[in-house]
C-alpha atoms as a PDB file:
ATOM      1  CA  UNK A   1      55.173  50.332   2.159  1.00  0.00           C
ATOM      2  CA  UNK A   2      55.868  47.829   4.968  1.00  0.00           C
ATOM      3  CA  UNK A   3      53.311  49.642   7.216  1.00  0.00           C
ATOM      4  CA  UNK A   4      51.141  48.688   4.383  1.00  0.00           C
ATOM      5  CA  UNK A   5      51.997  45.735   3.838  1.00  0.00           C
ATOM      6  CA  UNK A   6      51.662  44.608   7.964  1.00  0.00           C
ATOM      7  CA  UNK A   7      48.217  46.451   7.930  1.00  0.00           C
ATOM      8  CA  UNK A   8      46.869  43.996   5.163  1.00  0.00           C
ATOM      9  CA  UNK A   9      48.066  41.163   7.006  1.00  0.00           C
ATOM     10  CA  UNK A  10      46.856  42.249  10.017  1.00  0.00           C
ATOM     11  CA  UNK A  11      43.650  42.267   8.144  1.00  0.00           C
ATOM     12  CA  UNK A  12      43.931  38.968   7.348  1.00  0.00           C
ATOM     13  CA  UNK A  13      44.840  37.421  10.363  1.00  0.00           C
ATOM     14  CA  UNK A  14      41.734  39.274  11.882  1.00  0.00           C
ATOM     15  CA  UNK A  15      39.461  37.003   9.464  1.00  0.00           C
ATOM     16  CA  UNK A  16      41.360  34.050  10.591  1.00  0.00           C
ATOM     17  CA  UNK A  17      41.266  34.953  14.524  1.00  0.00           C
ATOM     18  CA  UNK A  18      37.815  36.816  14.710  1.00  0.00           C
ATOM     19  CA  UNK A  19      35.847  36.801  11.347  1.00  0.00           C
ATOM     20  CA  UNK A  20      35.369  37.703   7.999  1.00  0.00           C
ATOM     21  CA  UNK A  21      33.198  40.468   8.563  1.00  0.00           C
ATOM     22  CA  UNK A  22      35.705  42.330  11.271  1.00  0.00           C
ATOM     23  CA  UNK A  23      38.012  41.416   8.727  1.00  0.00           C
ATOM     24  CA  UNK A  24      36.129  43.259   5.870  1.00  0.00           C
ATOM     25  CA  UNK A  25      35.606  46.100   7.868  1.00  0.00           C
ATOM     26  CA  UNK A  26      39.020  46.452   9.076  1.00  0.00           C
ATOM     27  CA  UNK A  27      39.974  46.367   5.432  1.00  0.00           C
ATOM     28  CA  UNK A  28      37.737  49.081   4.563  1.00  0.00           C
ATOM     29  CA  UNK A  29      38.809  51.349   7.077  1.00  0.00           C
ATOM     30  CA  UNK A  30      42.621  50.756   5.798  1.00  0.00           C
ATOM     31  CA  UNK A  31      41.495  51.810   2.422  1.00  0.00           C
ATOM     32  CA  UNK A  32      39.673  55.110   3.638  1.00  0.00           C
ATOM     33  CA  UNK A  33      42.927  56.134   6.008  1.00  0.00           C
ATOM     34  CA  UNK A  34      44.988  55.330   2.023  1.00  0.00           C
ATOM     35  CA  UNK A  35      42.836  57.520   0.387  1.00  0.00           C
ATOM     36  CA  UNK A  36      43.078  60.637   3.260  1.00  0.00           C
ATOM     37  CA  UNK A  37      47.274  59.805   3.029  1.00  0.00           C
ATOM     38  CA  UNK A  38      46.799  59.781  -1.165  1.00  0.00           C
ATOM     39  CA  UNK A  39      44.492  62.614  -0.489  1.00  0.00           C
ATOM     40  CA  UNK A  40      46.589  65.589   1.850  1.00  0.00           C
ATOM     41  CA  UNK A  41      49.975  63.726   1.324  1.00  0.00           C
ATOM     42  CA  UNK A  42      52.810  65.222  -0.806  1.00  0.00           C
ATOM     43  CA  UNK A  43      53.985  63.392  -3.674  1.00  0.00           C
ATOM     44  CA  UNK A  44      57.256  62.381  -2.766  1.00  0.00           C
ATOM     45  CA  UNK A  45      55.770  60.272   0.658  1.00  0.00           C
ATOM     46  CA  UNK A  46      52.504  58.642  -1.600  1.00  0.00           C
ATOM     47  CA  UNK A  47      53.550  58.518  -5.600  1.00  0.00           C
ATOM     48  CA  UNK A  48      50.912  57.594  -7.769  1.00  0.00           C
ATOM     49  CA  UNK A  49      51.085  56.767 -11.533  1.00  0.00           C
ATOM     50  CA  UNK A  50      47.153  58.261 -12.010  1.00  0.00           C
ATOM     51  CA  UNK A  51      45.836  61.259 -10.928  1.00  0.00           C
ATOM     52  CA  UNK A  52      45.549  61.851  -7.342  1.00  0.00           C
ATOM     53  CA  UNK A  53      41.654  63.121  -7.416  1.00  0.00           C
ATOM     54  CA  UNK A  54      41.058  59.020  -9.269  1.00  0.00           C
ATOM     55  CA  UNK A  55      43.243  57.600  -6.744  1.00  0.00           C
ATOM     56  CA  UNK A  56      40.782  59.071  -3.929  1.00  0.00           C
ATOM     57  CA  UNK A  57      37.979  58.744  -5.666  1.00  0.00           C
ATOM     58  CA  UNK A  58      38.504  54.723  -6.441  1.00  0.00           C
ATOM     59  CA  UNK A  59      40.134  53.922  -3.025  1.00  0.00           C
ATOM     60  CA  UNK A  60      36.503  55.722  -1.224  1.00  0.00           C
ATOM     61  CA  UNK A  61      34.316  53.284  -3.757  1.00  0.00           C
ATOM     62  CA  UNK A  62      35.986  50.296  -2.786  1.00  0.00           C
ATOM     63  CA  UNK A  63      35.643  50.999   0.966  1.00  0.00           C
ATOM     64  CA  UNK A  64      32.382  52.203   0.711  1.00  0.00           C
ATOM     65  CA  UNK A  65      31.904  49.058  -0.966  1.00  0.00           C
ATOM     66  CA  UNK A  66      33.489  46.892   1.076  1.00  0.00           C
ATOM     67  CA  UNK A  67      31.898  48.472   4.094  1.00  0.00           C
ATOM     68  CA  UNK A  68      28.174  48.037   2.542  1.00  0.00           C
ATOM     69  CA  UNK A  69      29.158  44.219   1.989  1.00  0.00           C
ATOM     70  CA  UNK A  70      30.833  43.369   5.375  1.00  0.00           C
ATOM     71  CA  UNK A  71      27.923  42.724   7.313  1.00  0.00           C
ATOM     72  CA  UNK A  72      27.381  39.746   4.995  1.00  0.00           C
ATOM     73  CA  UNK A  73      31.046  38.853   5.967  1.00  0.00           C
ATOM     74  CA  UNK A  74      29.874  35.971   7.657  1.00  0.00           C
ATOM     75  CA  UNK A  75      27.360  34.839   5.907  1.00  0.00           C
ATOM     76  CA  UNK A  76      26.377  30.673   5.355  1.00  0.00           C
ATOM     77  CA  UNK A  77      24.718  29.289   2.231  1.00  0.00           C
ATOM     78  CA  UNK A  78      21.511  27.622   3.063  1.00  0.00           C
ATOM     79  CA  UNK A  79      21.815  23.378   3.173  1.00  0.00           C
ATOM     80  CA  UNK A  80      19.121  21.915   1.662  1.00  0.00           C
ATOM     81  CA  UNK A  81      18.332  18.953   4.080  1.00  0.00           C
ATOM     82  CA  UNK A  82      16.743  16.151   1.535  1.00  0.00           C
END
């Protein structure tokens, strides 16, 4: 949990230090290495409350997700200069 918990943040502070899109993709990686440890790990080192084929299957959409979307990661709205 704390190895977790220090990866997030780690993501984080990437978005702060680097950008939001190495951030995003960092992110996305950490959720594709949780869903190969939900995936081949025992119960007893990764509990889960659902199944463990959902848990794999929802943590690979959201970083296949997040992956699609992080080259927009540093994206800037248009100004309209009226």
């Amino acid at each position: 949990m704390t190895a977790l918990l220090l990866a997030v943040a780690g993501a984080c502070v990437l978005g702060f230090a680097v950008s939001g899109r190495a951030a995003t993709t960092a992110f996305a990686a950490l959720l594709a290495v949780c869903a190969l440890l939900r995936g081949v790990a025992p119960e007893t080192v990764v509990p889960g409350a659902r199944s463990r084929a959902f848990d794999v299957a929802f943590l690979l959409v959201l970083a296949l997700a997040l992956g699609y979307l992080a080259p927009w990661g540093d994206a800037t709205l248009p100004v309209d200069s009226q």
